[in-house]
N, C-alpha and C. Protein backbone atom coordinates (compact mmCIF):
# COMPACT_ATOMS: atom_id res chain seq x y z
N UNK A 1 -10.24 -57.70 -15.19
CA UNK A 1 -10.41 -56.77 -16.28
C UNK A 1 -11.66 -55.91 -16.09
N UNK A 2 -12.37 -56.45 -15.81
CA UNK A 2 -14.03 -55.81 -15.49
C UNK A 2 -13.94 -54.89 -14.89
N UNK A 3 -12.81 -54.72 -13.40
CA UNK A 3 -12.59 -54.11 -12.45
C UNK A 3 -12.15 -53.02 -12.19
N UNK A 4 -10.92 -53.13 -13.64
CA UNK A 4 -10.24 -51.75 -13.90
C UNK A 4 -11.18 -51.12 -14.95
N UNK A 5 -11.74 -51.53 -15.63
CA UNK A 5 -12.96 -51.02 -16.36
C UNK A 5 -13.76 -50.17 -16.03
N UNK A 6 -14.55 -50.81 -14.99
CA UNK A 6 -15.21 -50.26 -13.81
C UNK A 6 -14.50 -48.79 -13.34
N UNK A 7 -13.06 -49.28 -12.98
CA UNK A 7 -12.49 -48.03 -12.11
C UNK A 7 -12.27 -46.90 -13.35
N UNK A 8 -11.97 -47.20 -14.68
CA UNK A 8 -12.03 -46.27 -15.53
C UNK A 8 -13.39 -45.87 -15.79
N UNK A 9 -14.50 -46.28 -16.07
CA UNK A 9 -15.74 -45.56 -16.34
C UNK A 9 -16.14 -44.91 -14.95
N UNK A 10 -15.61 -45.16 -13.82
CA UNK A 10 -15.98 -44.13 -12.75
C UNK A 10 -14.81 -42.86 -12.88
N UNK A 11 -13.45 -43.07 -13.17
CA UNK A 11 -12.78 -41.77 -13.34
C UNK A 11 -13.41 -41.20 -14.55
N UNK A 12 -13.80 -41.53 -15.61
CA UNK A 12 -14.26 -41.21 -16.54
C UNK A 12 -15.77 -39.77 -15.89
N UNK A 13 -16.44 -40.68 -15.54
CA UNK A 13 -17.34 -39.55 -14.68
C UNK A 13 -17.52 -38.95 -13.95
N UNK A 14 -16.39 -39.01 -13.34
CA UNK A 14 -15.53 -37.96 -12.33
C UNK A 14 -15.32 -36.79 -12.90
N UNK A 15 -14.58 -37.20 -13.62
CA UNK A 15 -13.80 -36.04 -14.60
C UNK A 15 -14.93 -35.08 -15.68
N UNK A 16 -15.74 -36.05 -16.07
CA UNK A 16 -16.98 -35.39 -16.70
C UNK A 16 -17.46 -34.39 -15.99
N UNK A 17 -17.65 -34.68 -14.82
CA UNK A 17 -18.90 -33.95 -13.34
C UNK A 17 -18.15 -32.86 -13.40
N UNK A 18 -16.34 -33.10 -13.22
CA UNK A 18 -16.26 -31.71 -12.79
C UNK A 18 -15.70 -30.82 -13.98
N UNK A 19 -15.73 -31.18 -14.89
CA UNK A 19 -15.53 -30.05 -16.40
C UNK A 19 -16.66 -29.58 -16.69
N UNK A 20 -17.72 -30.30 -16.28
CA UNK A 20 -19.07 -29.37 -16.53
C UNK A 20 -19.00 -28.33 -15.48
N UNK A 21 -18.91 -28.91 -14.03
CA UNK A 21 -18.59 -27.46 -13.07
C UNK A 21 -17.68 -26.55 -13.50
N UNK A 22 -16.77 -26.67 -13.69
CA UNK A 22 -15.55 -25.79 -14.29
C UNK A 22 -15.92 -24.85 -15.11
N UNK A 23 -16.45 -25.46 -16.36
CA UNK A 23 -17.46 -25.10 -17.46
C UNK A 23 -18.78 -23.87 -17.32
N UNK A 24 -19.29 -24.20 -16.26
CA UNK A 24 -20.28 -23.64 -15.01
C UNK A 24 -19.67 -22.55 -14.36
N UNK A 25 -18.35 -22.59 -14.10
CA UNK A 25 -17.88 -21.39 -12.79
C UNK A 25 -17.21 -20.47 -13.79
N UNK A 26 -16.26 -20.98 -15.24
CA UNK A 26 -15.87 -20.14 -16.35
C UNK A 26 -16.91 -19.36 -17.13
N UNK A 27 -18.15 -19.80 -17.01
CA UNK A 27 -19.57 -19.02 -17.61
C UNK A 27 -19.28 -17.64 -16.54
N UNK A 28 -19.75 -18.10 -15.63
CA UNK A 28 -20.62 -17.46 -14.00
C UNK A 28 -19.35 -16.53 -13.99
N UNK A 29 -17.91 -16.76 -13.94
CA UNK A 29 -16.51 -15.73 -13.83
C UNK A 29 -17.10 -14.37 -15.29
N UNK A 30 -17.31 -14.94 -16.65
CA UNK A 30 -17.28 -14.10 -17.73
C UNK A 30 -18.17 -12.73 -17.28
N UNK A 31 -19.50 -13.73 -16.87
CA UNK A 31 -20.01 -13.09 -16.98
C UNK A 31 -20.47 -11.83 -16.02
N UNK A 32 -19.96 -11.84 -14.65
CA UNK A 32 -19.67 -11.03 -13.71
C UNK A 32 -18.55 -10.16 -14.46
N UNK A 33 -17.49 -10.77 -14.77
CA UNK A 33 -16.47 -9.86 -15.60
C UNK A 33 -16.89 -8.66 -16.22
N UNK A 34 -18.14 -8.95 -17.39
CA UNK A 34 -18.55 -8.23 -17.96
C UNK A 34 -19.46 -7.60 -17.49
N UNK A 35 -20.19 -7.78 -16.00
CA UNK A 35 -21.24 -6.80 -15.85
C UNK A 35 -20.28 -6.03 -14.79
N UNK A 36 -19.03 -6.09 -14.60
CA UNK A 36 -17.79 -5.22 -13.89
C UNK A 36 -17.85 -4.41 -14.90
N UNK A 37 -17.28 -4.66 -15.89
CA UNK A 37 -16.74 -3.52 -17.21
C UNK A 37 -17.67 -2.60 -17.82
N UNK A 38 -19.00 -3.24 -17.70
CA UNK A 38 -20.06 -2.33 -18.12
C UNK A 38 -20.36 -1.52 -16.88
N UNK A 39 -20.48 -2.02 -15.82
CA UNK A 39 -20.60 -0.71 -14.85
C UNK A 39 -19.06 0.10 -14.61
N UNK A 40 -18.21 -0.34 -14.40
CA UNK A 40 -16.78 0.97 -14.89
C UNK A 40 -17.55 1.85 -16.20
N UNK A 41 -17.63 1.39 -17.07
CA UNK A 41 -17.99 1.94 -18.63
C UNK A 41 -18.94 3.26 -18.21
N UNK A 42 -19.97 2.65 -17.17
CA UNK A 42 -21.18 3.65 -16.84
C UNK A 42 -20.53 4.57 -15.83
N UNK A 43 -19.59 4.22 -15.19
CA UNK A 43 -18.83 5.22 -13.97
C UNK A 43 -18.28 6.33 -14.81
N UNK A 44 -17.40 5.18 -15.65
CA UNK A 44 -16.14 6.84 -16.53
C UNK A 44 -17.67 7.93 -17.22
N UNK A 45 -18.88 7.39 -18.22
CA UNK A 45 -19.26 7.90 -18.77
C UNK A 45 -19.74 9.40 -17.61
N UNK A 46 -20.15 9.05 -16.80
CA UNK A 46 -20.55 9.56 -15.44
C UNK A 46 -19.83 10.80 -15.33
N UNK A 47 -18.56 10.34 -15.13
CA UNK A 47 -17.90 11.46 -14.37
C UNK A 47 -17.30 11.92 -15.57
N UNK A 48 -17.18 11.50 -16.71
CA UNK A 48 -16.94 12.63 -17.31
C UNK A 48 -17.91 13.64 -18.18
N UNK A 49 -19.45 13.61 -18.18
CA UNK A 49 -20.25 14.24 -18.24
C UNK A 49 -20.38 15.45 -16.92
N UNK A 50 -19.76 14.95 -16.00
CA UNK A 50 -20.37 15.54 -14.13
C UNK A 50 -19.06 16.66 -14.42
N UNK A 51 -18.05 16.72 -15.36
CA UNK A 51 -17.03 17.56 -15.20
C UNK A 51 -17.36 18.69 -16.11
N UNK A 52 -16.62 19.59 -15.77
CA UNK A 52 -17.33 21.45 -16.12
C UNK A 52 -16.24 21.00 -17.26
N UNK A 53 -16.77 22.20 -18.49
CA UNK A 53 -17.03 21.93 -19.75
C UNK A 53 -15.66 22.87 -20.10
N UNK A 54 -15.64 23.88 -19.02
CA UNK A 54 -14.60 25.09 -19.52
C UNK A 54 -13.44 24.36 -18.15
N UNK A 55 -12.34 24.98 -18.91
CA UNK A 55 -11.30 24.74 -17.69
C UNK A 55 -11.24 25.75 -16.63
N UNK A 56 -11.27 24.88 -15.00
CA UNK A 56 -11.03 26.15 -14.13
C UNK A 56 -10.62 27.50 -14.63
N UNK A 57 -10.74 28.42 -13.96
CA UNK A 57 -10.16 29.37 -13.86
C UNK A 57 -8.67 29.78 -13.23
N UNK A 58 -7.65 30.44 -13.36
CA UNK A 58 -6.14 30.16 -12.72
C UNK A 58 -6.57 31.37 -11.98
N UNK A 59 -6.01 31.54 -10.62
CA UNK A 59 -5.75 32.24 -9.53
C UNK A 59 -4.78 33.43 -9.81
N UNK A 60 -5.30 34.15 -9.21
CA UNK A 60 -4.52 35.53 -9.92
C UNK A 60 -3.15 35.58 -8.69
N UNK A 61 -2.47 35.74 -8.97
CA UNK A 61 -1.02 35.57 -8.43
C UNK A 61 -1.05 37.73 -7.70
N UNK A 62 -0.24 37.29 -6.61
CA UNK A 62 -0.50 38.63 -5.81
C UNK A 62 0.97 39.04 -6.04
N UNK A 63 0.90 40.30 -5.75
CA UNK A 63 2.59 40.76 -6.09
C UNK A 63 3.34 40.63 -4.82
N UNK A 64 4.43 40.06 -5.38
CA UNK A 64 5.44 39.61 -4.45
C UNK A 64 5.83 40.80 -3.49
N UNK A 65 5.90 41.30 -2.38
CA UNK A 65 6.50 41.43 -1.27
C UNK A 65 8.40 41.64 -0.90
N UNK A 66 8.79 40.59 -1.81
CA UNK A 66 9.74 40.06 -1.15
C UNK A 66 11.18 41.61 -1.52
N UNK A 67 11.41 42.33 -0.65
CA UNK A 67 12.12 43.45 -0.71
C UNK A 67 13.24 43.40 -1.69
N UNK A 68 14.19 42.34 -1.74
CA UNK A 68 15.27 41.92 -2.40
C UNK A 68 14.71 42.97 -4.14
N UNK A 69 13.53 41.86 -4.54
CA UNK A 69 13.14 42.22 -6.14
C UNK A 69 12.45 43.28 -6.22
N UNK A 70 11.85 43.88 -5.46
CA UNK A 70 10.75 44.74 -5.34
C UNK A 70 11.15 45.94 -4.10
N UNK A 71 10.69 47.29 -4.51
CA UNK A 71 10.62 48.34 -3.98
C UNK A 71 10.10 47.95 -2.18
N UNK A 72 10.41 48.63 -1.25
CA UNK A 72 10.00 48.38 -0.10
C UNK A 72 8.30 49.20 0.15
N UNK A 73 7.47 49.87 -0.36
CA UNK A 73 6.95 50.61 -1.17
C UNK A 73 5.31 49.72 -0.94
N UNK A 74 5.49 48.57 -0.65
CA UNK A 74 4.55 47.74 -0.92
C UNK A 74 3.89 47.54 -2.73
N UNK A 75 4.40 48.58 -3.19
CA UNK A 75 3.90 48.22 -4.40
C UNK A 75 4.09 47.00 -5.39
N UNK A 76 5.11 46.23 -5.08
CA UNK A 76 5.41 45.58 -6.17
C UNK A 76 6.51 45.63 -6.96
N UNK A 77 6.54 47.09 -7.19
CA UNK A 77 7.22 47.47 -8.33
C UNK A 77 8.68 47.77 -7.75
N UNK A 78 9.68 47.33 -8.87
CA UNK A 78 11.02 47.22 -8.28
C UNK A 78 12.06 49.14 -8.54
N UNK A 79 12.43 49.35 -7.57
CA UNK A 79 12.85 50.92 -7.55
C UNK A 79 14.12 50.70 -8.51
N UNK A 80 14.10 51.70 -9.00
CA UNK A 80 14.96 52.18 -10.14
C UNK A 80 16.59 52.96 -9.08
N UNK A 81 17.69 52.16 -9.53
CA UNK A 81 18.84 53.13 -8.49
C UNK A 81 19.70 53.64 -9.61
């Protein structure tokens, strides 16, 4: 009886030892977690201060060329028949 006693108060502190580690590595995980999220937090704030305030500007579109729609003329402009 003593023996299995014995063998239970040693699983007993087995099991103790390593829920405190566990306990220990679930701290140490949070809290890296959270100094992840706070530096993302400081990235987004970042880049979206670093971005221009007005929207690009759009590219001015050149007149089409293409003979079919347009006068041969280079102008652009489509000839009247």
């Amino acid at each position: 009886m003593e023996s299995t006693t014995l063998k239970q108060d040693d699983k007993i502190s087995h099991l103790r030892t390593e829920n405190a580690s566990l306990q220990e590595q679930l701290s140490s995980s949070k809290k890296a977690q959270e100094e992840a999220e706070e530096r993302l937090s400081q990235m987004n704030q970042e880049m979206s201060s670093s971005k221009p305030s007005s929207p690009r500007p759009t590219r001015r579109r050149t007149p089409s060329t293409n003979s079919s729609r347009t006068g041969n003329d280079g102008t652009g402009l489509r000839s009247i028949s």
